[in-house]
PDBML (XML) file of the C-alpha atoms, coordinates in Angstrom:
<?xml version="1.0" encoding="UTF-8" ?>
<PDBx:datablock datablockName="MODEL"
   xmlns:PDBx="http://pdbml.pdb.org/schema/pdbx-v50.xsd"
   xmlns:xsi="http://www.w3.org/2001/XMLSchema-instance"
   xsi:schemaLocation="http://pdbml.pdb.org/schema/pdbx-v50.xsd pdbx-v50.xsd">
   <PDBx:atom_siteCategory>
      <PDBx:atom_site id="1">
         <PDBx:B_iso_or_equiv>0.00</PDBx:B_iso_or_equiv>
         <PDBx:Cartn_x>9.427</PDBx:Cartn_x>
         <PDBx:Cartn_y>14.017</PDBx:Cartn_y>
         <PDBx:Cartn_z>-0.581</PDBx:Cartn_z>
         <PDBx:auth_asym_id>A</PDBx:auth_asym_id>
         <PDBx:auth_atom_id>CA</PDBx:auth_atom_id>
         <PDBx:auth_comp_id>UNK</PDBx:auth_comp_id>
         <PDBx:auth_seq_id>1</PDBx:auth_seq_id>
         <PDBx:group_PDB>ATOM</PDBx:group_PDB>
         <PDBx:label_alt_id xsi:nil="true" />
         <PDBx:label_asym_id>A</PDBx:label_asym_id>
         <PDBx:label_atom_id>CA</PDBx:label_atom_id>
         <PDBx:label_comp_id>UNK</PDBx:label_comp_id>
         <PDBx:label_entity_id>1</PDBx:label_entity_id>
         <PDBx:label_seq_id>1</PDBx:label_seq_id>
         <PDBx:occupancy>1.00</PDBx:occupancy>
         <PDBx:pdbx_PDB_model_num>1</PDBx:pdbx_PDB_model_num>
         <PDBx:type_symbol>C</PDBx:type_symbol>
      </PDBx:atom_site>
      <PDBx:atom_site id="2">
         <PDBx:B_iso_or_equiv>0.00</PDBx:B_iso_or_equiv>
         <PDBx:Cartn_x>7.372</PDBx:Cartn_x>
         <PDBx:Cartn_y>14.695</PDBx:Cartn_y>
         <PDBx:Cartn_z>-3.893</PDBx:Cartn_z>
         <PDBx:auth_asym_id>A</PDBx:auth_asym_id>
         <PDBx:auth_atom_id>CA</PDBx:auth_atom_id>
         <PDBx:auth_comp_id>UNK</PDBx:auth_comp_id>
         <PDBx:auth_seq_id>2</PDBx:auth_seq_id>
         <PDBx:group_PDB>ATOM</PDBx:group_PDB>
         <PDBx:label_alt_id xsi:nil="true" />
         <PDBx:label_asym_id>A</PDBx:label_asym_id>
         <PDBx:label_atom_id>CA</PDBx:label_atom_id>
         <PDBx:label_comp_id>UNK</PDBx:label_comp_id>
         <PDBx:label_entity_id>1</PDBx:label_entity_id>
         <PDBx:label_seq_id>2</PDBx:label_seq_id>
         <PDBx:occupancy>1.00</PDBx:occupancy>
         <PDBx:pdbx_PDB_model_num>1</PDBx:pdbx_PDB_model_num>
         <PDBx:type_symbol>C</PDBx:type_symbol>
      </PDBx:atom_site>
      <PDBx:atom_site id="3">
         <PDBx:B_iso_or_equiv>0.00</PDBx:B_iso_or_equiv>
         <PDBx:Cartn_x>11.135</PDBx:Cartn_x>
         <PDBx:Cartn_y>15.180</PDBx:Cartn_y>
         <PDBx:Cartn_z>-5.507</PDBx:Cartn_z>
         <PDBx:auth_asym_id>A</PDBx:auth_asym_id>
         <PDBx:auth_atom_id>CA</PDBx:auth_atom_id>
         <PDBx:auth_comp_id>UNK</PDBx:auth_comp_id>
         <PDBx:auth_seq_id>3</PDBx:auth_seq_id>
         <PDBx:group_PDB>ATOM</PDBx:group_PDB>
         <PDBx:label_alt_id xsi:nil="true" />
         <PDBx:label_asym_id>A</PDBx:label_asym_id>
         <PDBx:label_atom_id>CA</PDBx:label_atom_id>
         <PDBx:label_comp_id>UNK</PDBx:label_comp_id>
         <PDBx:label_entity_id>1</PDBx:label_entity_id>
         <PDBx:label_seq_id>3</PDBx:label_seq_id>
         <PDBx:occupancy>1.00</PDBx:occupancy>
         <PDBx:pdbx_PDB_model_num>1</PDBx:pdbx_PDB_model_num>
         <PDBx:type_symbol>C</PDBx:type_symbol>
      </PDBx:atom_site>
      <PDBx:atom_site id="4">
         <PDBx:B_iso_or_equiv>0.00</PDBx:B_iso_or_equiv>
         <PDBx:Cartn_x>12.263</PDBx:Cartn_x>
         <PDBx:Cartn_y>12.222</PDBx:Cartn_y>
         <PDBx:Cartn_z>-4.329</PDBx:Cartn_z>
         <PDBx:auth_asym_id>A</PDBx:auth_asym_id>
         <PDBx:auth_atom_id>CA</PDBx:auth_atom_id>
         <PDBx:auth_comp_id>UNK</PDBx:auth_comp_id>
         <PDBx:auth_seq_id>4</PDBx:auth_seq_id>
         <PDBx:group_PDB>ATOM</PDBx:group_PDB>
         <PDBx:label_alt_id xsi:nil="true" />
         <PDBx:label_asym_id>A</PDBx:label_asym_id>
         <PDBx:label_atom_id>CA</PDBx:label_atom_id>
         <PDBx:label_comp_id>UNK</PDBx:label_comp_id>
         <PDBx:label_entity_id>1</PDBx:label_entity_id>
         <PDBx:label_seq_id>4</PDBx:label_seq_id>
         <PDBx:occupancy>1.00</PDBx:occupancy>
         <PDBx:pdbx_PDB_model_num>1</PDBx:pdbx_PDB_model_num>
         <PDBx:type_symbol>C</PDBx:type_symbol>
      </PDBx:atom_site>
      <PDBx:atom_site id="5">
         <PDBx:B_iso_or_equiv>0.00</PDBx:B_iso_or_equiv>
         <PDBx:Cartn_x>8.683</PDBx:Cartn_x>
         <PDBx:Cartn_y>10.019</PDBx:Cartn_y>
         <PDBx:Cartn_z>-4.959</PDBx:Cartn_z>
         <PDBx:auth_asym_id>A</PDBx:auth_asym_id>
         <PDBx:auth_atom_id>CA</PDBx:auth_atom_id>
         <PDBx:auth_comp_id>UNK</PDBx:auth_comp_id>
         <PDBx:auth_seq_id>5</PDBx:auth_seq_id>
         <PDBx:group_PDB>ATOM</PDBx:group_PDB>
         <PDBx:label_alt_id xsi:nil="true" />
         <PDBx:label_asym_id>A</PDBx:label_asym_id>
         <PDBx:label_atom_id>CA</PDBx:label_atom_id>
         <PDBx:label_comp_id>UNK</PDBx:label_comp_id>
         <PDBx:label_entity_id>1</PDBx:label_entity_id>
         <PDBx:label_seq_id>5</PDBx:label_seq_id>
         <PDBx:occupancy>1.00</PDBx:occupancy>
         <PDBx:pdbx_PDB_model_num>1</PDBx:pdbx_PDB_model_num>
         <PDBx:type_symbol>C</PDBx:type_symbol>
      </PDBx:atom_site>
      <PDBx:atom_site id="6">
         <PDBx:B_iso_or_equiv>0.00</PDBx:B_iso_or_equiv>
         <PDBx:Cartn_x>8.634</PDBx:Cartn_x>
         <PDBx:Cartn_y>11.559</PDBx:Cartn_y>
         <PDBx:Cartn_z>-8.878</PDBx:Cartn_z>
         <PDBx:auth_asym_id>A</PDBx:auth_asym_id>
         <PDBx:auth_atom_id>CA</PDBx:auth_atom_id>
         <PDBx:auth_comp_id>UNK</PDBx:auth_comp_id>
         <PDBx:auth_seq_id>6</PDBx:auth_seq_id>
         <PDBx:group_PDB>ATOM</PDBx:group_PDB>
         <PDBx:label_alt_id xsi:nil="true" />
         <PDBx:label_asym_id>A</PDBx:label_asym_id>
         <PDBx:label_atom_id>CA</PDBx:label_atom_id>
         <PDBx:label_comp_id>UNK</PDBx:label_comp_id>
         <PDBx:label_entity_id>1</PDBx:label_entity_id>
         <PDBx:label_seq_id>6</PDBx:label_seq_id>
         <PDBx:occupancy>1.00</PDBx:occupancy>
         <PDBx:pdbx_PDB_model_num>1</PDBx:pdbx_PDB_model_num>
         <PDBx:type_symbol>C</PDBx:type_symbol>
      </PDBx:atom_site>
      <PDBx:atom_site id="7">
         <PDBx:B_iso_or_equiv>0.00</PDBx:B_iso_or_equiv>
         <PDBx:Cartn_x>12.339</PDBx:Cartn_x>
         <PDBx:Cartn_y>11.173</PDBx:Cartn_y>
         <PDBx:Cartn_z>-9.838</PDBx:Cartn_z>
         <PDBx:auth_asym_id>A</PDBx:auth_asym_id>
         <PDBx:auth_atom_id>CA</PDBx:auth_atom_id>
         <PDBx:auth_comp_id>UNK</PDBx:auth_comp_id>
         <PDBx:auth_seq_id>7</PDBx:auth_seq_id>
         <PDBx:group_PDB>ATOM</PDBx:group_PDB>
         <PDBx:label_alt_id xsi:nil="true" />
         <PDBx:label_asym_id>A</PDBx:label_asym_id>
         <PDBx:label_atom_id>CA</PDBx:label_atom_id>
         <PDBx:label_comp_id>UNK</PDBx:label_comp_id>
         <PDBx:label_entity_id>1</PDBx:label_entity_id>
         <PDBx:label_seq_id>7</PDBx:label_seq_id>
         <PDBx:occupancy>1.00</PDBx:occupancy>
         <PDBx:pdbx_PDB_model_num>1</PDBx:pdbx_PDB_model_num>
         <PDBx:type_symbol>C</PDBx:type_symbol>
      </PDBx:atom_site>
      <PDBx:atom_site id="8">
         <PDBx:B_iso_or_equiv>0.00</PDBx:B_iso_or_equiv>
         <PDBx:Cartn_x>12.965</PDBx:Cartn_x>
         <PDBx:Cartn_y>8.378</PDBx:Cartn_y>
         <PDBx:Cartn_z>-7.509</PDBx:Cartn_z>
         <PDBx:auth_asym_id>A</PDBx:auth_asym_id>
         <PDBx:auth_atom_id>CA</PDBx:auth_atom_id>
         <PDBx:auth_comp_id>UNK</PDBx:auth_comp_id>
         <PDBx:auth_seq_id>8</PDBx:auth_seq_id>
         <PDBx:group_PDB>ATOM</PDBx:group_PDB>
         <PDBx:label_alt_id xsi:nil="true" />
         <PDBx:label_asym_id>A</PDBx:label_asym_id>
         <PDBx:label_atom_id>CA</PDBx:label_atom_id>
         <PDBx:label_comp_id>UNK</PDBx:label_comp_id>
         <PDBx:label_entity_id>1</PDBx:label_entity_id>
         <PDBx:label_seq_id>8</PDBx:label_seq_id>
         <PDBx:occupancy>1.00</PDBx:occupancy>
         <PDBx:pdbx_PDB_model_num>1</PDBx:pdbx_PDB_model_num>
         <PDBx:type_symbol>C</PDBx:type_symbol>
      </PDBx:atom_site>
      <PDBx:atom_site id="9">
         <PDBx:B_iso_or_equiv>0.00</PDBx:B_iso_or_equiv>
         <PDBx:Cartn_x>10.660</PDBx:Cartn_x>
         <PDBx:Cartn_y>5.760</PDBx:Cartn_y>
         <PDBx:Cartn_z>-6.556</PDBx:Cartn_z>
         <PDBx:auth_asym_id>A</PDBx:auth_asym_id>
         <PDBx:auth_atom_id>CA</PDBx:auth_atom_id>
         <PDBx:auth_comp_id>UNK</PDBx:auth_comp_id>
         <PDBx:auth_seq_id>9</PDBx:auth_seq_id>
         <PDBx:group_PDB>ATOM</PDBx:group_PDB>
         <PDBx:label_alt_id xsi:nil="true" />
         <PDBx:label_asym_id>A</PDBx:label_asym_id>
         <PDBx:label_atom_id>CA</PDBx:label_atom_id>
         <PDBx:label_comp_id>UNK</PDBx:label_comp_id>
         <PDBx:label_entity_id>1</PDBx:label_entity_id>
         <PDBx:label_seq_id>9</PDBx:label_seq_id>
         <PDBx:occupancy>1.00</PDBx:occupancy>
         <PDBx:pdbx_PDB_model_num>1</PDBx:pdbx_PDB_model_num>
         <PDBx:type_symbol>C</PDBx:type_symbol>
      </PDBx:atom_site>
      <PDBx:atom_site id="10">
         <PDBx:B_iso_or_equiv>0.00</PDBx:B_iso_or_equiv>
         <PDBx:Cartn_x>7.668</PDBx:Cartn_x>
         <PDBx:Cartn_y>6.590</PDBx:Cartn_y>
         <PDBx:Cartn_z>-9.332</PDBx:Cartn_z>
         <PDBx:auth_asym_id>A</PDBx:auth_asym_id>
         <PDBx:auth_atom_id>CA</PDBx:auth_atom_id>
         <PDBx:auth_comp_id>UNK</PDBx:auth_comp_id>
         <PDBx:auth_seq_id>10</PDBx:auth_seq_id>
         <PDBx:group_PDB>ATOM</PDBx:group_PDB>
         <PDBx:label_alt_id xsi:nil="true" />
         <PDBx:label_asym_id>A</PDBx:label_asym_id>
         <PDBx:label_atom_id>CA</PDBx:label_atom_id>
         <PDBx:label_comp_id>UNK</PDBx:label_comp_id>
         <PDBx:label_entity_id>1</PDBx:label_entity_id>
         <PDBx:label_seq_id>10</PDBx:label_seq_id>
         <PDBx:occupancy>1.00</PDBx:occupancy>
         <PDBx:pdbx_PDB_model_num>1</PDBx:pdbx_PDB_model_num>
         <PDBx:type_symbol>C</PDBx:type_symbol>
      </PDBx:atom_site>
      <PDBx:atom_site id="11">
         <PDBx:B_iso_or_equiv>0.00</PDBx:B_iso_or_equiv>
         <PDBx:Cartn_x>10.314</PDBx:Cartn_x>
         <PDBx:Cartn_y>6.809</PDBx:Cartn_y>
         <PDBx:Cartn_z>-12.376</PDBx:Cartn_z>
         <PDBx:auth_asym_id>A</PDBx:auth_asym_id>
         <PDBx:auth_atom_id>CA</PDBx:auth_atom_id>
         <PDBx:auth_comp_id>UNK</PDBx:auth_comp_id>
         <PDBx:auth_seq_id>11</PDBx:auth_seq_id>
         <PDBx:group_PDB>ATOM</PDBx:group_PDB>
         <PDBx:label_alt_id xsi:nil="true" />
         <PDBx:label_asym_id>A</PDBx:label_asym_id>
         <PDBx:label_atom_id>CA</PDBx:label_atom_id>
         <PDBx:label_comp_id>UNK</PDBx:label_comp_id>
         <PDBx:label_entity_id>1</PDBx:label_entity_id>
         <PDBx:label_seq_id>11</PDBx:label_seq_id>
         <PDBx:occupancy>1.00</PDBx:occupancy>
         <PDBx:pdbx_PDB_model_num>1</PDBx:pdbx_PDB_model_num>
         <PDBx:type_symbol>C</PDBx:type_symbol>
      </PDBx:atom_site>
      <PDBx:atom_site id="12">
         <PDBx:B_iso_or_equiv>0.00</PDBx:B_iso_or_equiv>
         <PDBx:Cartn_x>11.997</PDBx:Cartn_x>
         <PDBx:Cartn_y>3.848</PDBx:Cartn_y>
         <PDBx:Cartn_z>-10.979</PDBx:Cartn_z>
         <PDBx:auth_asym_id>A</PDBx:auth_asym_id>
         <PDBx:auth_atom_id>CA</PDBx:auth_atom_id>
         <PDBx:auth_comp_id>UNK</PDBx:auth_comp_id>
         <PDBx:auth_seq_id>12</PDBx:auth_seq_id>
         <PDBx:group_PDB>ATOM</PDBx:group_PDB>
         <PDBx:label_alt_id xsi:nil="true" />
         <PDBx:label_asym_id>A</PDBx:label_asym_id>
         <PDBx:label_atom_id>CA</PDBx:label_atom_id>
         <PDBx:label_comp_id>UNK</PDBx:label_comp_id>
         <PDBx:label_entity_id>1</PDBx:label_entity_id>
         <PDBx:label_seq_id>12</PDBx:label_seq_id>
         <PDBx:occupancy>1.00</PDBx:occupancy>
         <PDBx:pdbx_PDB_model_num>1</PDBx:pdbx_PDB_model_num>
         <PDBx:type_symbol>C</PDBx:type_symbol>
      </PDBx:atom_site>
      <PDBx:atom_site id="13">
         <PDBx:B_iso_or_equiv>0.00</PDBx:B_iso_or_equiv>
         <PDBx:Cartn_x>8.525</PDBx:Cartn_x>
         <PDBx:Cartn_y>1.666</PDBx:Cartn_y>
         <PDBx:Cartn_z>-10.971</PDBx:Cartn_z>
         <PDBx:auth_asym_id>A</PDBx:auth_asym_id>
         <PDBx:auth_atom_id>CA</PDBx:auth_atom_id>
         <PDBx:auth_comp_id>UNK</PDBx:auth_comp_id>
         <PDBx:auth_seq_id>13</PDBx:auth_seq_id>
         <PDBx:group_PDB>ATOM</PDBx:group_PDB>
         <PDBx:label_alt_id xsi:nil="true" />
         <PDBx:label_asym_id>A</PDBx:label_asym_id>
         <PDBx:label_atom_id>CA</PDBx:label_atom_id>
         <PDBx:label_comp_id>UNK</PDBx:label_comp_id>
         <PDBx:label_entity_id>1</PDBx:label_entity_id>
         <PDBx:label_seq_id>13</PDBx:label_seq_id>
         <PDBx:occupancy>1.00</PDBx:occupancy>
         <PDBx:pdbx_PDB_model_num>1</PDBx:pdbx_PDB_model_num>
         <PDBx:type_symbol>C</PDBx:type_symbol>
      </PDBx:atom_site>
      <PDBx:atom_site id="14">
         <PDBx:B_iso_or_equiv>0.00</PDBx:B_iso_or_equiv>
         <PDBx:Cartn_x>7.264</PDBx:Cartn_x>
         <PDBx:Cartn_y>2.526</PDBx:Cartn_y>
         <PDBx:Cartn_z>-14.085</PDBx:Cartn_z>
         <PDBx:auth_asym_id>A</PDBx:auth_asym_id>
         <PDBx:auth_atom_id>CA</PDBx:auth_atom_id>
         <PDBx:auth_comp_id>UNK</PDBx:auth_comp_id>
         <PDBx:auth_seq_id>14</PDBx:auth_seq_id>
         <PDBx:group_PDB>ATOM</PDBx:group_PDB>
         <PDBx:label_alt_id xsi:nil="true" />
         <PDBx:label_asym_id>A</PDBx:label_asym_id>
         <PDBx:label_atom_id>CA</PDBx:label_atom_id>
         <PDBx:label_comp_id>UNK</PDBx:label_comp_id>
         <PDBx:label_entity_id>1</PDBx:label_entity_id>
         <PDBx:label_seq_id>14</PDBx:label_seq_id>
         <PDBx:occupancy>1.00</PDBx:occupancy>
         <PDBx:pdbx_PDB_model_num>1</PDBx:pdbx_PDB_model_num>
         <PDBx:type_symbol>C</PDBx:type_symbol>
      </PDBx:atom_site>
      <PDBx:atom_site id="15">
         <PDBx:B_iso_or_equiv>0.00</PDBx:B_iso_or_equiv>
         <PDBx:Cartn_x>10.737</PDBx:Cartn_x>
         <PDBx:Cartn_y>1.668</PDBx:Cartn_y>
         <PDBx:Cartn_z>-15.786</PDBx:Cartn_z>
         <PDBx:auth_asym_id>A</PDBx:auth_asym_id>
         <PDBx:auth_atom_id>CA</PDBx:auth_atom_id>
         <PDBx:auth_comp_id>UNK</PDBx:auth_comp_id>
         <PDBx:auth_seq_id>15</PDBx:auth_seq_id>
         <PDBx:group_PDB>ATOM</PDBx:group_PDB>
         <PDBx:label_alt_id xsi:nil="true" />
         <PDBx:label_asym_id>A</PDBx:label_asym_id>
         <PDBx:label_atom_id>CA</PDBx:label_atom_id>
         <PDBx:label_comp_id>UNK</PDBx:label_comp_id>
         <PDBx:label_entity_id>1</PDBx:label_entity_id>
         <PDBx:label_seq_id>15</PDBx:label_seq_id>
         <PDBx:occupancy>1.00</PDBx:occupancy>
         <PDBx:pdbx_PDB_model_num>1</PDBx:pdbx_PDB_model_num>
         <PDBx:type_symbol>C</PDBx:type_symbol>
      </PDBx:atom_site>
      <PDBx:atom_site id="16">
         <PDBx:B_iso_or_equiv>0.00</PDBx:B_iso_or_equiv>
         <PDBx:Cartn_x>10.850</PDBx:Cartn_x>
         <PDBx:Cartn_y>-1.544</PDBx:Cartn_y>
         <PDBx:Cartn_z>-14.286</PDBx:Cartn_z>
         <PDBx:auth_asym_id>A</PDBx:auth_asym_id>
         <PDBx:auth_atom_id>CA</PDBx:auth_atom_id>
         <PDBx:auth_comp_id>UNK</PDBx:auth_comp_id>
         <PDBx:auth_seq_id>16</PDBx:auth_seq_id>
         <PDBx:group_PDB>ATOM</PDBx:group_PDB>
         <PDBx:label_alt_id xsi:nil="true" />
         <PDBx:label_asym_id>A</PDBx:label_asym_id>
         <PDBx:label_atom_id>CA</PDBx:label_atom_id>
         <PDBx:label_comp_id>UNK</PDBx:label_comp_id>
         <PDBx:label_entity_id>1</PDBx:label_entity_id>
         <PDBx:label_seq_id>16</PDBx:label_seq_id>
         <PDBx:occupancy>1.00</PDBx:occupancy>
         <PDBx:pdbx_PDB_model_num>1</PDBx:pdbx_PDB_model_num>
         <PDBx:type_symbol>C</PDBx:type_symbol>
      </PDBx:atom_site>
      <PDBx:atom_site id="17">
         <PDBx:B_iso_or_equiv>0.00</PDBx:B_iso_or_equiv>
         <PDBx:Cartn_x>7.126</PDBx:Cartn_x>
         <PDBx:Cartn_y>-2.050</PDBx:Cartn_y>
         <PDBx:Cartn_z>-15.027</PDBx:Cartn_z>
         <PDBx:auth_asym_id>A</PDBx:auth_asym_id>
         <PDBx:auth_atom_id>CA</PDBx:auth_atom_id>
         <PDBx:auth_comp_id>UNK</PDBx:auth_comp_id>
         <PDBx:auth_seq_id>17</PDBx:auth_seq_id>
         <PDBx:group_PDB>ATOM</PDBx:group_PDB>
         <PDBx:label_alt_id xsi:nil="true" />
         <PDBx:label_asym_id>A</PDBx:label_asym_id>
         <PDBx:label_atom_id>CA</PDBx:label_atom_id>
         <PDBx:label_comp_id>UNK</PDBx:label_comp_id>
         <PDBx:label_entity_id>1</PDBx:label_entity_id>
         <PDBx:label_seq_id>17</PDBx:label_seq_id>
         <PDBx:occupancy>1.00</PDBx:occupancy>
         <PDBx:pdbx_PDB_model_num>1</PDBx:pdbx_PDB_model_num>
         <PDBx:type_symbol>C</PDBx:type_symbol>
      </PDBx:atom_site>
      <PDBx:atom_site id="18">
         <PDBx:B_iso_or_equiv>0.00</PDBx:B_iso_or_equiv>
         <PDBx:Cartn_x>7.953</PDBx:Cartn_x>
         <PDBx:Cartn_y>-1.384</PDBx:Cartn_y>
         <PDBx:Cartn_z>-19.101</PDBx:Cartn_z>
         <PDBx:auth_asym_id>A</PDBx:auth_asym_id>
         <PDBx:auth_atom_id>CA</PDBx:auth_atom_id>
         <PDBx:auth_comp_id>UNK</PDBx:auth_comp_id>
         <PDBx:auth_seq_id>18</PDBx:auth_seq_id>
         <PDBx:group_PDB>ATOM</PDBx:group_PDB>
         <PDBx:label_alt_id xsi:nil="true" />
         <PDBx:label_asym_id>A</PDBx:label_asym_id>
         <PDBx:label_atom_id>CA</PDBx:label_atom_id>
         <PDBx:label_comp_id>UNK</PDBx:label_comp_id>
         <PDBx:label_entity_id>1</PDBx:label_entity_id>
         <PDBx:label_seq_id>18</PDBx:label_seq_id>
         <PDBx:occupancy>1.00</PDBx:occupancy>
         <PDBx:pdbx_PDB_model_num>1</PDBx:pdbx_PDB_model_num>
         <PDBx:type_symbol>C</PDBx:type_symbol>
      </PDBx:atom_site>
      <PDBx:atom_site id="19">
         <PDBx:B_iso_or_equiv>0.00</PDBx:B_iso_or_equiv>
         <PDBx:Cartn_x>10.849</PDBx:Cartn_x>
         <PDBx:Cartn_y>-3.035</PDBx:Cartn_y>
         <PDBx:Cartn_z>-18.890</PDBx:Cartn_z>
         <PDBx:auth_asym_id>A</PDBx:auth_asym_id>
         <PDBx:auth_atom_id>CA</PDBx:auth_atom_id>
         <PDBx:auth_comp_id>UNK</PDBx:auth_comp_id>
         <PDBx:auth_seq_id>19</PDBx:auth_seq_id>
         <PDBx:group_PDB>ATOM</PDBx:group_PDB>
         <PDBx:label_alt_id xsi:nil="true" />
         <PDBx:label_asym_id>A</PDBx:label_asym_id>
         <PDBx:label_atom_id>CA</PDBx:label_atom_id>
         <PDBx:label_comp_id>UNK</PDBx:label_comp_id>
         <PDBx:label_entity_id>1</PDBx:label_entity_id>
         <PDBx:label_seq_id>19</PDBx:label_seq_id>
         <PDBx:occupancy>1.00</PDBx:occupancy>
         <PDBx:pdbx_PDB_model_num>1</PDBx:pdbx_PDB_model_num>
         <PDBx:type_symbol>C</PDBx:type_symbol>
      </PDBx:atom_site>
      <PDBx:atom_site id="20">
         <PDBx:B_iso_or_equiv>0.00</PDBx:B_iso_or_equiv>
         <PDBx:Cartn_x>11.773</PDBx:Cartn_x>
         <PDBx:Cartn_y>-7.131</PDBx:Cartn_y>
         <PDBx:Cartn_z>-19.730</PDBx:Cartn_z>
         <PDBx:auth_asym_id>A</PDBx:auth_asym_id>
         <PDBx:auth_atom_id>CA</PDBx:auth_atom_id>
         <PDBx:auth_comp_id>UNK</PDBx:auth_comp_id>
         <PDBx:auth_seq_id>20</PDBx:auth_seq_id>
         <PDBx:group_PDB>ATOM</PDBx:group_PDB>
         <PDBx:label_alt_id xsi:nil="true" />
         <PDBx:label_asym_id>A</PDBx:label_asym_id>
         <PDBx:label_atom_id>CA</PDBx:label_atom_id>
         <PDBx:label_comp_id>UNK</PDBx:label_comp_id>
         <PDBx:label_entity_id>1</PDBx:label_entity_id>
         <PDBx:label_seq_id>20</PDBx:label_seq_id>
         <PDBx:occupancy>1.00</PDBx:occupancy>
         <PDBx:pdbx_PDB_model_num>1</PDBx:pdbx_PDB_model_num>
         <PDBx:type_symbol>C</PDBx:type_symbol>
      </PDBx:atom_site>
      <PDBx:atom_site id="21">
         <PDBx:B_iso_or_equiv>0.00</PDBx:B_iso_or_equiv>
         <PDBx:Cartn_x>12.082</PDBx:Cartn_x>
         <PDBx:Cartn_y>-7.602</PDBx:Cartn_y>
         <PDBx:Cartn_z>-16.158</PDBx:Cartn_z>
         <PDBx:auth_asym_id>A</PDBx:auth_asym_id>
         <PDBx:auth_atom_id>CA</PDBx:auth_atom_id>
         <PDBx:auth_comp_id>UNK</PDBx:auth_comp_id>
         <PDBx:auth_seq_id>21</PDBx:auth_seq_id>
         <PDBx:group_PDB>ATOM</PDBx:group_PDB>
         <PDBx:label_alt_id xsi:nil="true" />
         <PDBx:label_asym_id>A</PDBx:label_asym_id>
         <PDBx:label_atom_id>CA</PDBx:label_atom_id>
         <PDBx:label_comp_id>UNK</PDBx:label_comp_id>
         <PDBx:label_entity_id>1</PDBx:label_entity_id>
         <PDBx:label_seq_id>21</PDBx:label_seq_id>
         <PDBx:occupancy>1.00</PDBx:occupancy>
         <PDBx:pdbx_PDB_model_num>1</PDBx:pdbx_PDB_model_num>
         <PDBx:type_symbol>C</PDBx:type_symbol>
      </PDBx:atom_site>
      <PDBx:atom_site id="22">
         <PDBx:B_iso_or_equiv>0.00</PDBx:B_iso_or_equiv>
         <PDBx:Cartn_x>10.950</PDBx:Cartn_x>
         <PDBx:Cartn_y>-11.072</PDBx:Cartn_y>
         <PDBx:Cartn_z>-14.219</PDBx:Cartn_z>
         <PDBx:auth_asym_id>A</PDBx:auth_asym_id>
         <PDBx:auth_atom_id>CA</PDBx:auth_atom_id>
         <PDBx:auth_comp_id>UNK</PDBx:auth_comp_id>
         <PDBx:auth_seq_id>22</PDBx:auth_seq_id>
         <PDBx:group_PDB>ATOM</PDBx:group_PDB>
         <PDBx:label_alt_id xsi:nil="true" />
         <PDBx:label_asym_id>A</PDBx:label_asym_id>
         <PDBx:label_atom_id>CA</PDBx:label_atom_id>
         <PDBx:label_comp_id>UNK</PDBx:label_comp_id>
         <PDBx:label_entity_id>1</PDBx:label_entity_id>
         <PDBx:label_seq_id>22</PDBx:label_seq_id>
         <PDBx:occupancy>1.00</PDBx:occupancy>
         <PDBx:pdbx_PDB_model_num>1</PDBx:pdbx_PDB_model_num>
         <PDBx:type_symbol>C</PDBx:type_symbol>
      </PDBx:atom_site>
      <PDBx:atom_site id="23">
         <PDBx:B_iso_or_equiv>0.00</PDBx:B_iso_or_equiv>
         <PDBx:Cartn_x>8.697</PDBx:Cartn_x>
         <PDBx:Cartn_y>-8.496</PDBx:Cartn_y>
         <PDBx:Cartn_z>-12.204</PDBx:Cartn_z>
         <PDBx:auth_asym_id>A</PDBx:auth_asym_id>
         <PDBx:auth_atom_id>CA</PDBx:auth_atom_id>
         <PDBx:auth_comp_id>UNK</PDBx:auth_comp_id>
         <PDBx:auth_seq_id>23</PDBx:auth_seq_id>
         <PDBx:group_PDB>ATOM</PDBx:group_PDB>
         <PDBx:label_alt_id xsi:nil="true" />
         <PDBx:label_asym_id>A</PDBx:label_asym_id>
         <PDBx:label_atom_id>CA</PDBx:label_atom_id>
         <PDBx:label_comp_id>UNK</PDBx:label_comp_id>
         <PDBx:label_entity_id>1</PDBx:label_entity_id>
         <PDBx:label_seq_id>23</PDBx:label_seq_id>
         <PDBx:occupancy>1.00</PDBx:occupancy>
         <PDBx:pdbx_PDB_model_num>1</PDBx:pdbx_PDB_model_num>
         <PDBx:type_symbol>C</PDBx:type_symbol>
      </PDBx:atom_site>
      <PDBx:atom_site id="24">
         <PDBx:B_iso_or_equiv>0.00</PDBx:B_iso_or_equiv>
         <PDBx:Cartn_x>6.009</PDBx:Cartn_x>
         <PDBx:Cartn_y>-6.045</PDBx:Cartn_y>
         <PDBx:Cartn_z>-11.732</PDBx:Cartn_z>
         <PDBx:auth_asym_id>A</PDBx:auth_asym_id>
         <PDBx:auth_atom_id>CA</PDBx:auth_atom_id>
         <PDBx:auth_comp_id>UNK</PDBx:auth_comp_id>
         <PDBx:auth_seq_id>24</PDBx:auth_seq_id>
         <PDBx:group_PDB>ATOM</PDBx:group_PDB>
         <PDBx:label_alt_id xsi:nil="true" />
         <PDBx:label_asym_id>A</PDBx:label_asym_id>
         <PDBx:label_atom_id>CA</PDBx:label_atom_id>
         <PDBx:label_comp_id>UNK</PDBx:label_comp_id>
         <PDBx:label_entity_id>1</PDBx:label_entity_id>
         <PDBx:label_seq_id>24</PDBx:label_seq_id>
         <PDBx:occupancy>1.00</PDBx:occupancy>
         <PDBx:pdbx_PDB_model_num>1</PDBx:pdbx_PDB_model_num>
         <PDBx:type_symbol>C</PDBx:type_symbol>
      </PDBx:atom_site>
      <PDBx:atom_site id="25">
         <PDBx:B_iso_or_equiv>0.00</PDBx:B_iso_or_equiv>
         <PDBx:Cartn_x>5.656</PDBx:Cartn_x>
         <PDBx:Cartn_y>-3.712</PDBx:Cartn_y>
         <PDBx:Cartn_z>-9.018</PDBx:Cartn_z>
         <PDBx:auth_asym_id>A</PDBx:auth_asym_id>
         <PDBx:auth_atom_id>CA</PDBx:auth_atom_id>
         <PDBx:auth_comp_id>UNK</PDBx:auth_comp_id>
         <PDBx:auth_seq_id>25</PDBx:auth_seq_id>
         <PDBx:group_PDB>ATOM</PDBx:group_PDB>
         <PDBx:label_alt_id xsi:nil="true" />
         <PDBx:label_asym_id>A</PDBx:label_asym_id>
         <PDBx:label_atom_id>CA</PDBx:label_atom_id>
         <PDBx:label_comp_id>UNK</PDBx:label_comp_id>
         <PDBx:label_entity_id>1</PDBx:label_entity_id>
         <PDBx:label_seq_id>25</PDBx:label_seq_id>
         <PDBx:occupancy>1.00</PDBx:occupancy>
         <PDBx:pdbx_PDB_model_num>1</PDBx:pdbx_PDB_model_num>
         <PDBx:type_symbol>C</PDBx:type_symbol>
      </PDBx:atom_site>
   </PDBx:atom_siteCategory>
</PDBx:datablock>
């Protein structure tokens, strides 16, 4: 699981969080 949370779910958040996207997560 702390494969999947770094490379998965954490790098997903923090490039929608940087990105010009209607949301933040």
């Amino acid at each position: 699981f702390a494969d999947f949370e770094k490379w998965v779910i954490k790098k997903a958040v923090d490039e929608i969080n940087h990105a010009f996207t209607s949301i933040v997560i």
